[in-house]
PDB file of N, CA and C in Angstrom:
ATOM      1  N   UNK A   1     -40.922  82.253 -57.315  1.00  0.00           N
ATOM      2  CA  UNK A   1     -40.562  83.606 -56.974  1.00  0.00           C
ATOM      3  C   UNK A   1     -39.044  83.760 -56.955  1.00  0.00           C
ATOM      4  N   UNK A   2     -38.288  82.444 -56.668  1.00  0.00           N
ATOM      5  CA  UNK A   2     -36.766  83.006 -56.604  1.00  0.00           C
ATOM      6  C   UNK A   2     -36.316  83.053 -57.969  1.00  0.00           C
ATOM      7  N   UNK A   3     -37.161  82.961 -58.846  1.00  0.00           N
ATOM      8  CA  UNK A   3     -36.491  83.066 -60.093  1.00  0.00           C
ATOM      9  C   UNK A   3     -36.106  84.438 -60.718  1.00  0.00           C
ATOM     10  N   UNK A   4     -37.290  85.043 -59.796  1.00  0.00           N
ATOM     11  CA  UNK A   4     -37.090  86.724 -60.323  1.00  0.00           C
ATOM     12  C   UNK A   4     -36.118  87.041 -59.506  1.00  0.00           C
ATOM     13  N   UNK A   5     -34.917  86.568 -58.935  1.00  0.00           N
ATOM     14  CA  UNK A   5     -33.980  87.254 -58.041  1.00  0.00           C
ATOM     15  C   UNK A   5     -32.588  86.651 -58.640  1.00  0.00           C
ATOM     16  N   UNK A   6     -32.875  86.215 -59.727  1.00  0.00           N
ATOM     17  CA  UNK A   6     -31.420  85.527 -60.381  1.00  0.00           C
ATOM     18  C   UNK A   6     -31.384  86.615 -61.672  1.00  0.00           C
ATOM     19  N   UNK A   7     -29.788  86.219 -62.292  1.00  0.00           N
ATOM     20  CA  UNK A   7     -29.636  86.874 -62.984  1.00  0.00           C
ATOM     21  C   UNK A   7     -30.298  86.908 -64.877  1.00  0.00           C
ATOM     22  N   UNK A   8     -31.165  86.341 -64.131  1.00  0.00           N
ATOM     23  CA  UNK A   8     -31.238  85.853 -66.250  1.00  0.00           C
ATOM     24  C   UNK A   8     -33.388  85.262 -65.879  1.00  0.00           C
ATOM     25  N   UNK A   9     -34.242  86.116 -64.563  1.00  0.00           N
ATOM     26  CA  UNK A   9     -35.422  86.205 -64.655  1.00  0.00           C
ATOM     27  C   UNK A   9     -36.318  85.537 -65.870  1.00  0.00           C
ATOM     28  N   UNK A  10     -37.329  84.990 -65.724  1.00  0.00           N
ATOM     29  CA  UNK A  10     -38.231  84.070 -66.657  1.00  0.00           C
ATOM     30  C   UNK A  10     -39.880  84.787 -66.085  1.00  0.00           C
ATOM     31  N   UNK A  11     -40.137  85.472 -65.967  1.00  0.00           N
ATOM     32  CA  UNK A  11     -41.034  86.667 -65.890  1.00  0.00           C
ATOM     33  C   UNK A  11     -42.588  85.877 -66.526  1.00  0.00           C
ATOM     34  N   UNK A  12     -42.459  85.333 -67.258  1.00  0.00           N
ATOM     35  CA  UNK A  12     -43.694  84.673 -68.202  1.00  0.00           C
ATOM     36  C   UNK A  12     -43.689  82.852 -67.349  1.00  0.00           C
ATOM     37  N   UNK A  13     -42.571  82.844 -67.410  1.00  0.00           N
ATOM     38  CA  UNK A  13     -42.285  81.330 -66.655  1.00  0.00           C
ATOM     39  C   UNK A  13     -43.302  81.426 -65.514  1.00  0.00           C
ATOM     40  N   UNK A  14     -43.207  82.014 -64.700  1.00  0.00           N
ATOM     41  CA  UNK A  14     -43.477  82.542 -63.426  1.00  0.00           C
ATOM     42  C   UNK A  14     -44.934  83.087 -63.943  1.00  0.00           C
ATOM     43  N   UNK A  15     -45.201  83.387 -64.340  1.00  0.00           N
ATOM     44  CA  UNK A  15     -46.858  83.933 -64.378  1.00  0.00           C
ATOM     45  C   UNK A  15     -47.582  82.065 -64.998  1.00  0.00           C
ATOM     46  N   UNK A  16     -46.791  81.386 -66.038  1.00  0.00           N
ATOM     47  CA  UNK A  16     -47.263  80.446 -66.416  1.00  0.00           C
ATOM     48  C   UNK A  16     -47.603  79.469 -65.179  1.00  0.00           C
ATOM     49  N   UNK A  17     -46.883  78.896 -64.472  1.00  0.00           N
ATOM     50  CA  UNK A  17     -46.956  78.365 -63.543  1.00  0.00           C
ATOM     51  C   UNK A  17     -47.994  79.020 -61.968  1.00  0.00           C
ATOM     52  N   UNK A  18     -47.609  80.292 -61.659  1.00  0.00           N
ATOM     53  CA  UNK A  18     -49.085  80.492 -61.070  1.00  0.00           C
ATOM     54  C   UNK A  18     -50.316  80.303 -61.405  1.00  0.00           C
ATOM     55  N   UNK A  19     -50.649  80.188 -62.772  1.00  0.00           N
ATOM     56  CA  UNK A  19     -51.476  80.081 -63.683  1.00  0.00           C
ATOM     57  C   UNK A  19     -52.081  78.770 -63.772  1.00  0.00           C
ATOM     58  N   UNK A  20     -51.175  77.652 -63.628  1.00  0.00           N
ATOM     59  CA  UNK A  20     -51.347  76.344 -63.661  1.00  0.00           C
ATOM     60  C   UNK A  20     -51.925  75.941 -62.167  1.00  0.00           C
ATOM     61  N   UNK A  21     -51.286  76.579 -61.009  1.00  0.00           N
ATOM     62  CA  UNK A  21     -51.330  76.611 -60.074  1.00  0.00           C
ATOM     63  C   UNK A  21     -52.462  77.032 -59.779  1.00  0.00           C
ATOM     64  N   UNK A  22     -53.438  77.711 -59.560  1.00  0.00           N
ATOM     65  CA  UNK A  22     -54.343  77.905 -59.427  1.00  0.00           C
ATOM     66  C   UNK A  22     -55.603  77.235 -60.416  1.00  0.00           C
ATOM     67  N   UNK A  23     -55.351  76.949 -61.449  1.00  0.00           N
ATOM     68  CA  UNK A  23     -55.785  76.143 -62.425  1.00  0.00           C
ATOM     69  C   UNK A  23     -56.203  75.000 -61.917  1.00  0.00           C
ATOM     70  N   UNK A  24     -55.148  74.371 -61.005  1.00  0.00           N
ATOM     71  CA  UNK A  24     -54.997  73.003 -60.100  1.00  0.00           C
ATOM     72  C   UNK A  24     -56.123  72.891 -58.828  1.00  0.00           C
ATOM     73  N   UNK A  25     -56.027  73.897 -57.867  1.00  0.00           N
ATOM     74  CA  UNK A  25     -57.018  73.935 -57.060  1.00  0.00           C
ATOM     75  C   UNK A  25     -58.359  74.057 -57.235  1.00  0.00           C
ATOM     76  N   UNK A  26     -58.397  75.025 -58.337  1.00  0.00           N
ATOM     77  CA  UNK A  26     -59.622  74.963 -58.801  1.00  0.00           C
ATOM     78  C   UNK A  26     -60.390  73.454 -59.338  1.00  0.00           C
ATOM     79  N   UNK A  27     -59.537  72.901 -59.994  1.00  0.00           N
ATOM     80  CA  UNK A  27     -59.923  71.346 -60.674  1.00  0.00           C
ATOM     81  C   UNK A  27     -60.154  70.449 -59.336  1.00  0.00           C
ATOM     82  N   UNK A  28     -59.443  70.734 -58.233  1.00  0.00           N
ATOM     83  CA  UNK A  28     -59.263  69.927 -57.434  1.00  0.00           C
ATOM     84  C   UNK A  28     -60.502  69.986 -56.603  1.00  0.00           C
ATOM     85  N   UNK A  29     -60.598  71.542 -56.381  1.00  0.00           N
ATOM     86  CA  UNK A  29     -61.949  71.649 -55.916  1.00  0.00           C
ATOM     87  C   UNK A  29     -63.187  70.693 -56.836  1.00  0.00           C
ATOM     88  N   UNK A  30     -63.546  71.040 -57.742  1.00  0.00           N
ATOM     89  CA  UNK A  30     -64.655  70.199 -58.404  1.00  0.00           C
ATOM     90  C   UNK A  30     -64.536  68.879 -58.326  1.00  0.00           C
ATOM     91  N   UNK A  31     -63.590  67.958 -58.655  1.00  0.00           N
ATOM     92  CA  UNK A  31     -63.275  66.711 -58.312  1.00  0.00           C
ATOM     93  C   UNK A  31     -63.856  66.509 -57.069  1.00  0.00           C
ATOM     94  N   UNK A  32     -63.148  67.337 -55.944  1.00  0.00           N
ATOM     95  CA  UNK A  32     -63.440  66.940 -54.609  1.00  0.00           C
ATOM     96  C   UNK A  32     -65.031  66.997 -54.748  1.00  0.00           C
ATOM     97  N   UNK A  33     -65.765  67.862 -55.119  1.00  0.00           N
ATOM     98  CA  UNK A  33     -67.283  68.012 -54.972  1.00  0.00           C
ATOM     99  C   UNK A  33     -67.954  67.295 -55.799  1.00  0.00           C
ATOM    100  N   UNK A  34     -67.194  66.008 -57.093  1.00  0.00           N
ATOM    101  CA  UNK A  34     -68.030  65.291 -57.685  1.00  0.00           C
ATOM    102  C   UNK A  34     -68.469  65.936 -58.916  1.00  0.00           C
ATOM    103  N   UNK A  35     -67.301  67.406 -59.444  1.00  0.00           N
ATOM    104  CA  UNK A  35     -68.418  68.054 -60.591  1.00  0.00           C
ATOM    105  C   UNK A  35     -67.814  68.073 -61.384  1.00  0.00           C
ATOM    106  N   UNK A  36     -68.613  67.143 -62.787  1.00  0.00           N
ATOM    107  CA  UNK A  36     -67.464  67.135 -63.991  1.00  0.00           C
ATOM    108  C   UNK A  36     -67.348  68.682 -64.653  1.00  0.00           C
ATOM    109  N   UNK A  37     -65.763  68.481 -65.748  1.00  0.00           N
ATOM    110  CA  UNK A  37     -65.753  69.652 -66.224  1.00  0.00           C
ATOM    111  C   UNK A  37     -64.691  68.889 -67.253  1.00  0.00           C
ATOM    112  N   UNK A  38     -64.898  69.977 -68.300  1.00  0.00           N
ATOM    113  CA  UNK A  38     -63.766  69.619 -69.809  1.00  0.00           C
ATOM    114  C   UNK A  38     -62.533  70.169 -69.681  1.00  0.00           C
ATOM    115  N   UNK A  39     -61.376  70.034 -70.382  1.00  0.00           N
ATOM    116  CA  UNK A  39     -60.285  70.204 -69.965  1.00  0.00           C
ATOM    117  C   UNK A  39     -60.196  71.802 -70.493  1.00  0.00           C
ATOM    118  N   UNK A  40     -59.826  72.413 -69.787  1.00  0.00           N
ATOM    119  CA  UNK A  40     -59.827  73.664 -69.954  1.00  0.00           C
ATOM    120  C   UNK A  40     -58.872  74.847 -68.645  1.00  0.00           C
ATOM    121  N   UNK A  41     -57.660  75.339 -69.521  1.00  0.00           N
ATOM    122  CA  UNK A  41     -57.206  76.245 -68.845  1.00  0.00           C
ATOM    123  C   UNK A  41     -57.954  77.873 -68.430  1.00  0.00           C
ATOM    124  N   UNK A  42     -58.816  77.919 -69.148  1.00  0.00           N
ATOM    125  CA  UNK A  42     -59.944  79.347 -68.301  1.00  0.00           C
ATOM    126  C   UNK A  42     -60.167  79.394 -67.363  1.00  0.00           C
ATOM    127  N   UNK A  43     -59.361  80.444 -66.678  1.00  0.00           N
ATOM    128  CA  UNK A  43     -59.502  80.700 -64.995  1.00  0.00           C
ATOM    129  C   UNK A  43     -61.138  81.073 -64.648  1.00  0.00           C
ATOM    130  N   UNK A  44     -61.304  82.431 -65.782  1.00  0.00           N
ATOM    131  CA  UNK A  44     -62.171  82.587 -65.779  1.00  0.00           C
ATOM    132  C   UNK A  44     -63.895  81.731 -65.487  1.00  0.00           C
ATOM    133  N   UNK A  45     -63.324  80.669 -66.479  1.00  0.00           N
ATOM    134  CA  UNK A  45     -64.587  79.620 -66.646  1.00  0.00           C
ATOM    135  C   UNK A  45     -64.482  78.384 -65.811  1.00  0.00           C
ATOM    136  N   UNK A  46     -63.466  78.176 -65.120  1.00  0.00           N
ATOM    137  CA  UNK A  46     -63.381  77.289 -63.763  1.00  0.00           C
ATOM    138  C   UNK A  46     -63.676  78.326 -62.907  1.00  0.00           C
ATOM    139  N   UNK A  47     -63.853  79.576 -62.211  1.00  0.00           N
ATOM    140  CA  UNK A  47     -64.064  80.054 -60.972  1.00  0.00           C
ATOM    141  C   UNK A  47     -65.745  80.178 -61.363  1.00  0.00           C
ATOM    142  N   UNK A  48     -65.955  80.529 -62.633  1.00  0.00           N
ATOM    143  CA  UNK A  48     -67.621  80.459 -62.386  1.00  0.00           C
ATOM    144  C   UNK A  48     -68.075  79.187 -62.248  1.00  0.00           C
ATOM    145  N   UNK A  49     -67.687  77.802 -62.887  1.00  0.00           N
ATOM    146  CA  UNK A  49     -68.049  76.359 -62.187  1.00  0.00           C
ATOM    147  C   UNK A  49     -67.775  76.066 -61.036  1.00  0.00           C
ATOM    148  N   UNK A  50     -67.176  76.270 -60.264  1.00  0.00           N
ATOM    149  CA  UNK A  50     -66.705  76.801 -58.948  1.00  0.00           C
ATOM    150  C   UNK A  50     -68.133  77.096 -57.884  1.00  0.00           C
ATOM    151  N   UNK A  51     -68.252  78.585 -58.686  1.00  0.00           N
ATOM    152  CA  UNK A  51     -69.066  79.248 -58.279  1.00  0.00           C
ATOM    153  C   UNK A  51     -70.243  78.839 -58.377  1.00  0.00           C
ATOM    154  N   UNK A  52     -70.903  78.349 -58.823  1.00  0.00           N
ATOM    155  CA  UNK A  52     -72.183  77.510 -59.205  1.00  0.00           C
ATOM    156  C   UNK A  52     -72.406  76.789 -57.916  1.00  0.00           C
ATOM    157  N   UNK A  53     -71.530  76.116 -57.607  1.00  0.00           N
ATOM    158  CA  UNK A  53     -71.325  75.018 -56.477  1.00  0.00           C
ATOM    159  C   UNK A  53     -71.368  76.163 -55.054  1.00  0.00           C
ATOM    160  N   UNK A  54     -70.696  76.884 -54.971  1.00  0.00           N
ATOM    161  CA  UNK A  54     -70.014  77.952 -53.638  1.00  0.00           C
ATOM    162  C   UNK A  54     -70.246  79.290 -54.005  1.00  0.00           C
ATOM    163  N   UNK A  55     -71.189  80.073 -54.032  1.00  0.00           N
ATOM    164  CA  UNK A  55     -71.028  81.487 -54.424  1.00  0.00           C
ATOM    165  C   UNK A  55     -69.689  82.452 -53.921  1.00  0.00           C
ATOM    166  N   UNK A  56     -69.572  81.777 -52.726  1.00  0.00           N
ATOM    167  CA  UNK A  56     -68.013  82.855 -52.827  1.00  0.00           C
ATOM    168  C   UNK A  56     -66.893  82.740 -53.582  1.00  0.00           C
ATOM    169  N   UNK A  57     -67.207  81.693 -54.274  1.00  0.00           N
ATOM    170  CA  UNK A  57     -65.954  81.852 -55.112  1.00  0.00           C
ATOM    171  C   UNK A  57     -66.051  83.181 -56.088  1.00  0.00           C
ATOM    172  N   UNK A  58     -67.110  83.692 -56.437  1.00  0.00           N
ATOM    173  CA  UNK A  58     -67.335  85.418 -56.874  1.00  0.00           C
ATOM    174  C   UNK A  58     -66.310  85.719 -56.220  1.00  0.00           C
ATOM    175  N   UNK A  59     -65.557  86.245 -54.667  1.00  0.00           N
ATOM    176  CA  UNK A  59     -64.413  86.673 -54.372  1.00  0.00           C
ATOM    177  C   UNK A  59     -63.176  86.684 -55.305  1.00  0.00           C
ATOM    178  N   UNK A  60     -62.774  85.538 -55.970  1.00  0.00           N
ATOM    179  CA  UNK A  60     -61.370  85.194 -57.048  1.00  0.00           C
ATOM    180  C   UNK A  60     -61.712  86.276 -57.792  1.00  0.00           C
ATOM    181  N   UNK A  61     -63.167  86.257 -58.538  1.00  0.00           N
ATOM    182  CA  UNK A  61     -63.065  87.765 -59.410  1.00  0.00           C
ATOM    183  C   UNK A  61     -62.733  88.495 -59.103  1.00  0.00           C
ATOM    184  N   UNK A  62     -62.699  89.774 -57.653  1.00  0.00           N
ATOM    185  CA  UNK A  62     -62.358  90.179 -57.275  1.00  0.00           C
ATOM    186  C   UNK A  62     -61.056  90.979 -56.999  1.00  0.00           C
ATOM    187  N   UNK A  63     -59.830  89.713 -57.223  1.00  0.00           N
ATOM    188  CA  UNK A  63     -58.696  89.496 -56.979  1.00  0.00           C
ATOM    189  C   UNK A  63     -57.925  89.564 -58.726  1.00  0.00           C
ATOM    190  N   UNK A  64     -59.186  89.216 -59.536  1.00  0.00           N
ATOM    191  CA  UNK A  64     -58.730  89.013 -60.340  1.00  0.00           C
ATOM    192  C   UNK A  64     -57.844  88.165 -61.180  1.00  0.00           C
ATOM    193  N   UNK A  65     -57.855  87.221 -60.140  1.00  0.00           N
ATOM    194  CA  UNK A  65     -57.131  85.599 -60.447  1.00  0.00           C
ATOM    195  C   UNK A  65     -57.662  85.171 -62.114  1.00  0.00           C
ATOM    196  N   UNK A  66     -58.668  85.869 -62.975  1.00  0.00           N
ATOM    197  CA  UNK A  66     -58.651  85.600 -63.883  1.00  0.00           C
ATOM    198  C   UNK A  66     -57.741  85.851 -64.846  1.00  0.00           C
ATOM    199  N   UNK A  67     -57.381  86.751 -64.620  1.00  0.00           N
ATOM    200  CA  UNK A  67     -55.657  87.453 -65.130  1.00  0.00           C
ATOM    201  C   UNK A  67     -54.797  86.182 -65.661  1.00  0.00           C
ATOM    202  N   UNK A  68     -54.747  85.349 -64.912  1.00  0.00           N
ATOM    203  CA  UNK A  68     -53.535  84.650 -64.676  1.00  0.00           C
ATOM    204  C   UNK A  68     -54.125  83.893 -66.178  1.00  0.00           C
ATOM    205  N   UNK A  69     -55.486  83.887 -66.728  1.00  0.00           N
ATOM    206  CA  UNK A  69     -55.761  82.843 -67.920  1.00  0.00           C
ATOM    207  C   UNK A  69     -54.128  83.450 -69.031  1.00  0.00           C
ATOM    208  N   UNK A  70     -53.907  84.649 -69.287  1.00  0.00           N
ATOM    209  CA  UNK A  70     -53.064  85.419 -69.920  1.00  0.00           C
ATOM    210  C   UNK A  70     -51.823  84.331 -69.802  1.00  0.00           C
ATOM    211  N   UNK A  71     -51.658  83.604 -68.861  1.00  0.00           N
ATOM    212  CA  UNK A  71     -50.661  83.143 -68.523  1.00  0.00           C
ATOM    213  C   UNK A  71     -50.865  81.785 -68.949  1.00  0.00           C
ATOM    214  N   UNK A  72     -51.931  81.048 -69.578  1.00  0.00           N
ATOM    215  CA  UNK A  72     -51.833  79.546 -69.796  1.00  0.00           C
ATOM    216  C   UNK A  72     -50.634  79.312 -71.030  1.00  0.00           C
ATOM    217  N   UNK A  73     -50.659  77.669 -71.133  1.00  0.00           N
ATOM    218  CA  UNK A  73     -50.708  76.977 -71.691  1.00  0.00           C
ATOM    219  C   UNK A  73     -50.716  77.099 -73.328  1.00  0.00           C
ATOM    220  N   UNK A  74     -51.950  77.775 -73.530  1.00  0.00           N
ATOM    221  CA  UNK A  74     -51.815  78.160 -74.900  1.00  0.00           C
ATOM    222  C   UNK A  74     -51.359  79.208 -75.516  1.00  0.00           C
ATOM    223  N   UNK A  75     -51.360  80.728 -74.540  1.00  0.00           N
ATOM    224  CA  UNK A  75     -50.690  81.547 -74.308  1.00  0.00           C
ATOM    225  C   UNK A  75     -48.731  81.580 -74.435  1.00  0.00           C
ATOM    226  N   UNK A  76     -48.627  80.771 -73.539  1.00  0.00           N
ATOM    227  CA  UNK A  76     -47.181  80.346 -73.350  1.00  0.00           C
ATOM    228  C   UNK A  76     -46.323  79.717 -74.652  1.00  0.00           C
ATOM    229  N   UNK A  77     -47.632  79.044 -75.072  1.00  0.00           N
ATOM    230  CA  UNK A  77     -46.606  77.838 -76.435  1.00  0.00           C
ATOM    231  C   UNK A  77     -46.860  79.203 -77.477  1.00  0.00           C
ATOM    232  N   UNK A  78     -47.615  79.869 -77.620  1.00  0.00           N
ATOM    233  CA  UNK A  78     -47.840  81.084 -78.831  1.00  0.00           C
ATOM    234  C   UNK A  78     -46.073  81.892 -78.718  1.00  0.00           C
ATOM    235  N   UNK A  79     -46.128  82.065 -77.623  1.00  0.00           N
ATOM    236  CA  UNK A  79     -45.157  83.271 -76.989  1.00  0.00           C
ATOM    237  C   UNK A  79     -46.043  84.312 -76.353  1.00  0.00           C
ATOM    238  N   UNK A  80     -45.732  85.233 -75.683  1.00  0.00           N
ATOM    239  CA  UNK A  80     -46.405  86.133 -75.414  1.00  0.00           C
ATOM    240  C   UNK A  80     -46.093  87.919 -76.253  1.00  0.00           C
ATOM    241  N   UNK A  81     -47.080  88.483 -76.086  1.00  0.00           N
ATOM    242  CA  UNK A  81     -47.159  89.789 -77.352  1.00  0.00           C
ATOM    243  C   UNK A  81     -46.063  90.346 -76.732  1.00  0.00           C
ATOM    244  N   UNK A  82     -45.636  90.668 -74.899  1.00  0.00           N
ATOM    245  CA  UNK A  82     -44.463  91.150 -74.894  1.00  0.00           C
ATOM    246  C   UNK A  82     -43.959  90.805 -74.108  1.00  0.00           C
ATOM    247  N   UNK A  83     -43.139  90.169 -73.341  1.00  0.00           N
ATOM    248  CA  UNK A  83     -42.622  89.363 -72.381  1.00  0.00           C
ATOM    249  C   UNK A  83     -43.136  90.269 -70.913  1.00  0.00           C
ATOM    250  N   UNK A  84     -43.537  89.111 -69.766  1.00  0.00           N
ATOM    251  CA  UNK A  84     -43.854  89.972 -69.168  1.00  0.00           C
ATOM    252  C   UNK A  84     -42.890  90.885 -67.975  1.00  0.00           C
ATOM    253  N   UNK A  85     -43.177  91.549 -67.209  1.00  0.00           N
ATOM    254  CA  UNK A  85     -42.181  92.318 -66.607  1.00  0.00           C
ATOM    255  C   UNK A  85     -42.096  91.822 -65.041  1.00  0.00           C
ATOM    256  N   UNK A  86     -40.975  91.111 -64.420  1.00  0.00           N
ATOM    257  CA  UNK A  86     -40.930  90.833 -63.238  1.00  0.00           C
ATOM    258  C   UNK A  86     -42.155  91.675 -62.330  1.00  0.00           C
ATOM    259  N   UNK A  87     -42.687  92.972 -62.571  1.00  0.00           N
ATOM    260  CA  UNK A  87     -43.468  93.227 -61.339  1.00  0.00           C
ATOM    261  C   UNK A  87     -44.782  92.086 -61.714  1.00  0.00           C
ATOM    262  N   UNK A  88     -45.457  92.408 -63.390  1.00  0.00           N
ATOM    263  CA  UNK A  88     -46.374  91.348 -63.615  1.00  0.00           C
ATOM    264  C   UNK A  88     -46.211  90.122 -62.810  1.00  0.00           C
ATOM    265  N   UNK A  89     -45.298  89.288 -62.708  1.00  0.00           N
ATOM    266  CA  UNK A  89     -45.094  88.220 -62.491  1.00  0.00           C
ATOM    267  C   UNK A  89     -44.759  88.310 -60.753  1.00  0.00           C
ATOM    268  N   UNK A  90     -45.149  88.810 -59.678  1.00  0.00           N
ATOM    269  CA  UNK A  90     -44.952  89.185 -58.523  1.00  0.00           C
ATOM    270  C   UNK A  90     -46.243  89.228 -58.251  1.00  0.00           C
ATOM    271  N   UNK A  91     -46.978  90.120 -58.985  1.00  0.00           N
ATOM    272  CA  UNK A  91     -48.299  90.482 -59.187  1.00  0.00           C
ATOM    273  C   UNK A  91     -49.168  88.932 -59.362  1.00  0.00           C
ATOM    274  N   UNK A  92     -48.644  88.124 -60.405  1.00  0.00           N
ATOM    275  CA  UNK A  92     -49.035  86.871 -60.576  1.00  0.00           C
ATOM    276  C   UNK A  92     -48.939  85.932 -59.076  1.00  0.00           C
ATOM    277  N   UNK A  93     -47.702  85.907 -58.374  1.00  0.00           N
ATOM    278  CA  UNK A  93     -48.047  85.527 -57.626  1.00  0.00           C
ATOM    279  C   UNK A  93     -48.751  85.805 -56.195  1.00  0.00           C
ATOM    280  N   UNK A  94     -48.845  86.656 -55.837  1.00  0.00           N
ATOM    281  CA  UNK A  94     -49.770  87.615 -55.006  1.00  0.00           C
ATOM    282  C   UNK A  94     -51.156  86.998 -55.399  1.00  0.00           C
ATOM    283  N   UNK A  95     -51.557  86.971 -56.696  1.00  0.00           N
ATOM    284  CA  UNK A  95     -53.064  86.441 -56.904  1.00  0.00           C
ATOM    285  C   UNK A  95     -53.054  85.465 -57.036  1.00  0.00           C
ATOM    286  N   UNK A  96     -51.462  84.034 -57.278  1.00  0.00           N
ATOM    287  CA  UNK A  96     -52.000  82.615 -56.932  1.00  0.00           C
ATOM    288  C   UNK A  96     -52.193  82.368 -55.743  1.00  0.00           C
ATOM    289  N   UNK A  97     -51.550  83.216 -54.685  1.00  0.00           N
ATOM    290  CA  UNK A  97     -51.277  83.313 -53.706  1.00  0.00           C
ATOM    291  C   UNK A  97     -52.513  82.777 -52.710  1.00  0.00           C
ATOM    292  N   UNK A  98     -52.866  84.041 -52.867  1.00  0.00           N
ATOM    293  CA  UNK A  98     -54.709  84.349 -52.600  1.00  0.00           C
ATOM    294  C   UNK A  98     -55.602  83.591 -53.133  1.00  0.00           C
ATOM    295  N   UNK A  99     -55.637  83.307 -54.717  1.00  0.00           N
ATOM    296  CA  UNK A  99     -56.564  82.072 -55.045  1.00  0.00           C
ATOM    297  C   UNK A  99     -56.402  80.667 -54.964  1.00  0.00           C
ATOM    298  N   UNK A 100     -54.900  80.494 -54.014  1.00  0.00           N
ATOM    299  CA  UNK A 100     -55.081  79.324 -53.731  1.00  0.00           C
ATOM    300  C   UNK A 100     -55.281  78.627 -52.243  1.00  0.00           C
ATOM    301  N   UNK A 101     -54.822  79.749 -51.531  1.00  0.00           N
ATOM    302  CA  UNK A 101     -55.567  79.488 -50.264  1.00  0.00           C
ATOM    303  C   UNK A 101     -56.730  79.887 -49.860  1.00  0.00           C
ATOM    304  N   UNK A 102     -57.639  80.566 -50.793  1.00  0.00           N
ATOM    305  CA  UNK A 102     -59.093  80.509 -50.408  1.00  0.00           C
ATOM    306  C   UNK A 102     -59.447  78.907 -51.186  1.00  0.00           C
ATOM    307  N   UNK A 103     -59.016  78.327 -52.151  1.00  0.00           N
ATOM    308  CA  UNK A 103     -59.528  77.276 -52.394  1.00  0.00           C
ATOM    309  C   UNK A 103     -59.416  75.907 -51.639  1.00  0.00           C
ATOM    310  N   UNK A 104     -58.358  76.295 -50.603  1.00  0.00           N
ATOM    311  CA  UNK A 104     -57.122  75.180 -49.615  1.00  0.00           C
ATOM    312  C   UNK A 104     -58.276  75.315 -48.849  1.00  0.00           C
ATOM    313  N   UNK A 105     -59.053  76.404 -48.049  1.00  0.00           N
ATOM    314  CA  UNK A 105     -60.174  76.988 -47.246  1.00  0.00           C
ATOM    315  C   UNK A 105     -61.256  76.191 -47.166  1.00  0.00           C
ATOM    316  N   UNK A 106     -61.669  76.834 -48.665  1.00  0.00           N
ATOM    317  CA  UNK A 106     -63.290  75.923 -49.265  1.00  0.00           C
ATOM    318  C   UNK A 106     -62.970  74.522 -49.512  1.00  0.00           C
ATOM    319  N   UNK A 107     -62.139  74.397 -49.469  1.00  0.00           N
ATOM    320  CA  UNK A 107     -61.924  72.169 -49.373  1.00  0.00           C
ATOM    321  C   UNK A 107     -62.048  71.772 -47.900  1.00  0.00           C
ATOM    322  N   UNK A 108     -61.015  72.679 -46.585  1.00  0.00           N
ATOM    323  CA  UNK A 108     -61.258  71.971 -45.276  1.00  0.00           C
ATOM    324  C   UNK A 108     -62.341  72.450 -45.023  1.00  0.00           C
ATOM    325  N   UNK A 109     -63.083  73.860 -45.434  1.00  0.00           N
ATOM    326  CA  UNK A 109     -64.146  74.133 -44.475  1.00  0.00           C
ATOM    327  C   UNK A 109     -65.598  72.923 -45.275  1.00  0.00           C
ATOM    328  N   UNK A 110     -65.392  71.825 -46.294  1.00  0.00           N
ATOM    329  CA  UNK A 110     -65.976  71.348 -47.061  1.00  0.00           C
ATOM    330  C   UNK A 110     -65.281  69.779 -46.528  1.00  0.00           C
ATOM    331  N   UNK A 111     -64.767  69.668 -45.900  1.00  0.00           N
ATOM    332  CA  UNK A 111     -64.350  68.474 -45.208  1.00  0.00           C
ATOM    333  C   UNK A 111     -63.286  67.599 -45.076  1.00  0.00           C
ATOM    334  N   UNK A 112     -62.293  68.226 -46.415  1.00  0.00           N
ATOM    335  CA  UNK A 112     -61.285  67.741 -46.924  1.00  0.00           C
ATOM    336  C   UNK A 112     -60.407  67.884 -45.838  1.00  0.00           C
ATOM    337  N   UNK A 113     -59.658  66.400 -45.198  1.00  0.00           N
ATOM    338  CA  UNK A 113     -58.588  66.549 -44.270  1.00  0.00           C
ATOM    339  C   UNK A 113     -57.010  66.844 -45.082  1.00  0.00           C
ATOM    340  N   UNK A 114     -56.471  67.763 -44.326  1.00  0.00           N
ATOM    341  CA  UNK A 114     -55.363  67.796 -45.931  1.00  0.00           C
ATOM    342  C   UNK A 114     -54.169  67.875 -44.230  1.00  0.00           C
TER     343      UNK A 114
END
């Protein structure tokens, strides 16, 4: 986030990395629960494996943490169609925000001492 407060902002940087970021908990979650999965940046398709396991993870849809797929990896190395705009990327983090402490949640309320 302090990047959007300097003079020369990375707007896509910043959505990429929430992106990863939530990407992370999510993986971490399944690991923790023993559930394989292929390597794959789809927010989308990690919150429904997720979900399989925990129905609330349906909530992330919600939030729309799928958004953030816009922001991978493969996305990023392409370039993006138009760079995105510091609010996007505010916006990005607001929803790693949220999808990563409901996943911080579903690990202790699941046993994980962190």
């Amino acid at each position: 986030m302090r990047d959007l407060n300097t003079d020369d902002p990375t707007p896509g940087v910043v959505g990429f990395h929430m992106q990863q970021c939530v990407a992370k908990h999510l993986k971490a979650f399944l690991v923790f629960r023993q559930v394989p999965f292929h390597r794959s940046h789809d927010i989308a398709e990690l919150i429904e494996l997720c979900r399989t396991i925990d129905s609330d993870f349906e909530s992330l849809n919600e939030v729309a943490a799928d958004s953030l797929s816009y922001y991978s990896v493969e996305v990023a190395e392409l370039s993006f169609a138009s760079e995105p705009s510091s609010e996007d990327a505010k916006f990005c983090c607001e929803i790693a925000g949220q999808g990563c402490e409901f996943v911080v949640n579903r690990l202790v309320s699941g046993g994980l001492q962190i």
